[in-house]
C-alpha atoms as a PDB file:
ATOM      1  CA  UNK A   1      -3.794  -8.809   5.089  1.00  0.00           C
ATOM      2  CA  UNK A   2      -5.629 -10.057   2.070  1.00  0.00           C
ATOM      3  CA  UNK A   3      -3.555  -7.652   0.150  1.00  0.00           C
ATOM      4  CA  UNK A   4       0.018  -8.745   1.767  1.00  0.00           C
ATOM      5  CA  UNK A   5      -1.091 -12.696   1.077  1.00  0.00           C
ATOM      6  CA  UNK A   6      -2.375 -11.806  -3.056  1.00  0.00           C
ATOM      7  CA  UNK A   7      -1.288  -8.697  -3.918  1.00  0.00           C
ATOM      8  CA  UNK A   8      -2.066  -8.482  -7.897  1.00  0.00           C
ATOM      9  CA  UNK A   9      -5.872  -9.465  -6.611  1.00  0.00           C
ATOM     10  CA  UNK A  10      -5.746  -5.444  -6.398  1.00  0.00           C
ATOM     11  CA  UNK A  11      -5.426  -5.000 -10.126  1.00  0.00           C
ATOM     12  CA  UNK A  12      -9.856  -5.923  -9.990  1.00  0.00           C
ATOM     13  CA  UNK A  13     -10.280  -3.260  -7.205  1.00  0.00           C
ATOM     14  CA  UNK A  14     -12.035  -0.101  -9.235  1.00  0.00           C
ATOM     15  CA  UNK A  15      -9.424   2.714  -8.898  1.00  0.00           C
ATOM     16  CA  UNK A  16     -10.765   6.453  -8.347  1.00  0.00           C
ATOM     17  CA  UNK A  17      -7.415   8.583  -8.474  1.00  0.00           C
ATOM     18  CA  UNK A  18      -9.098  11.972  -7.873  1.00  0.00           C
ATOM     19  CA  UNK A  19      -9.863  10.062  -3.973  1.00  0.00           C
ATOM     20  CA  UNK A  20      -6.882   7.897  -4.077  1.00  0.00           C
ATOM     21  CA  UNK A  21      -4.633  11.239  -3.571  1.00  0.00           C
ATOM     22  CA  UNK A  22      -7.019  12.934  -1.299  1.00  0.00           C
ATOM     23  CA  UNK A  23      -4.763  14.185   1.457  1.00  0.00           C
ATOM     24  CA  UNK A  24      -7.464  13.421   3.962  1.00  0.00           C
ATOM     25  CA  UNK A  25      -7.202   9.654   3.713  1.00  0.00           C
ATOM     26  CA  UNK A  26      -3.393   9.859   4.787  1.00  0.00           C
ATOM     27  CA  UNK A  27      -4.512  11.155   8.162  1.00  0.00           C
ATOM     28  CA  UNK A  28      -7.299   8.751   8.815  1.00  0.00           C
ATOM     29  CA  UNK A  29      -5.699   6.039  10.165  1.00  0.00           C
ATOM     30  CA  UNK A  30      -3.619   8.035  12.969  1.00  0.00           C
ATOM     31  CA  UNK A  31      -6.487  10.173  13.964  1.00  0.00           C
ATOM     32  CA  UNK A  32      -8.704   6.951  14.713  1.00  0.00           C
ATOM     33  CA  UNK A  33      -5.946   5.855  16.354  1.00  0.00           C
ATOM     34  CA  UNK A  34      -5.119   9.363  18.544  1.00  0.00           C
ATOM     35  CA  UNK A  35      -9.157   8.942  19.182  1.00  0.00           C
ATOM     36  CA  UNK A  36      -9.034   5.452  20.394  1.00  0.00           C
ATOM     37  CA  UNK A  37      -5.237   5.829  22.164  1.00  0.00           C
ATOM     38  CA  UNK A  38      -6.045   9.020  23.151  1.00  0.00           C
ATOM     39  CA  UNK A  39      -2.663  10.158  21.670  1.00  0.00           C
ATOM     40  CA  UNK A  40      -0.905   9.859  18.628  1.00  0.00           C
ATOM     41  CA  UNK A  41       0.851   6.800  18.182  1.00  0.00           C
ATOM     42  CA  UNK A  42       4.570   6.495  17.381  1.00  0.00           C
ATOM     43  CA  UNK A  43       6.391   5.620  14.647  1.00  0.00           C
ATOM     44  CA  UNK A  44       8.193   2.840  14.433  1.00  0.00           C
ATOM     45  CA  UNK A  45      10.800   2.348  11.766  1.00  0.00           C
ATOM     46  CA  UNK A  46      11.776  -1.302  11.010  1.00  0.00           C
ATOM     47  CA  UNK A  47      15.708  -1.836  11.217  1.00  0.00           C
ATOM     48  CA  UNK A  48      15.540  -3.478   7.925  1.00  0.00           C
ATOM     49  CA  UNK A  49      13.515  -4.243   4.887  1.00  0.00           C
ATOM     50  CA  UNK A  50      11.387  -7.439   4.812  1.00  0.00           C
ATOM     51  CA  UNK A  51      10.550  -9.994   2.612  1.00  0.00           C
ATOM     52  CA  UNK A  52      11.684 -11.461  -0.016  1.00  0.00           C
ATOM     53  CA  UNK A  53      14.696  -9.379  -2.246  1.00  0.00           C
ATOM     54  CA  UNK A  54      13.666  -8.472  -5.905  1.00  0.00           C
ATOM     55  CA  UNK A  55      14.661  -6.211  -8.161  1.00  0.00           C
ATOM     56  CA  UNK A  56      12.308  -3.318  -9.919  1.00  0.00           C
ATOM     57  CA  UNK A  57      12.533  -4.893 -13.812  1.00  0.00           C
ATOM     58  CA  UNK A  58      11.252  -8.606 -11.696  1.00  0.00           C
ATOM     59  CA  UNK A  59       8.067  -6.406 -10.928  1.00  0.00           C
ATOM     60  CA  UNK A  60       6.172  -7.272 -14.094  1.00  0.00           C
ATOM     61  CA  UNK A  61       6.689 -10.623 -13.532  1.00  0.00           C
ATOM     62  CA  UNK A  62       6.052 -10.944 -10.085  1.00  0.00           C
ATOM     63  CA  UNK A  63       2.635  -8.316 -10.121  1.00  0.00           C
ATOM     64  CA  UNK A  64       1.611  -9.181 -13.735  1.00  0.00           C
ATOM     65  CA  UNK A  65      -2.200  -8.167 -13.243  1.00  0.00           C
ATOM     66  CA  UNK A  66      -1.029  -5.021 -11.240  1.00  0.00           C
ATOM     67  CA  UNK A  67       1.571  -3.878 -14.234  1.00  0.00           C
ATOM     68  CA  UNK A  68      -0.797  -4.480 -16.697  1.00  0.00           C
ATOM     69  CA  UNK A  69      -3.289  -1.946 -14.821  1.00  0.00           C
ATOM     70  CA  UNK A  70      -1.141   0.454 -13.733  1.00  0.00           C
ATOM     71  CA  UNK A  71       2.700   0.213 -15.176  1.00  0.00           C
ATOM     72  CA  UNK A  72       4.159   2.529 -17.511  1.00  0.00           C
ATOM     73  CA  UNK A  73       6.062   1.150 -19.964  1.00  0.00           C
END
């Protein structure tokens, strides 16, 4: 939630990216889920896009700390 409300406060979160593509993460949060549900839970697709409309070259300026960390330009 923090990071929906402030997301460029990410850009001061240390970034490992030998564990941030460790396939093992993308599982974590539907096996505690299947533990605690005792079944997988479902997809659900939203029927359109939320928030606010912007386009990719706006992205700089709305993320400025997180394109400065992590853009490639």
């Amino acid at each position: 939630m923090r990071a929906l409300a402030d997301p460029d406060k990410l850009a001061k979160a240390d970034f490992d990216e030998s564990a941030w593509f460790y396939e093992g993460y993308q599982y974590a949060v539907t096996e505690g889920l299947k533990a605690v549900a005792g079944e997988r839970p479902r997809r659900q697709m939203p029927r359109a896009p939320s928030g606010a409309d912007w386009k990719e070259d706006e992205v700089y300026a709305l993320f400025p700390k997180l394109s400065a960390k992590f853009a490639w330009r």
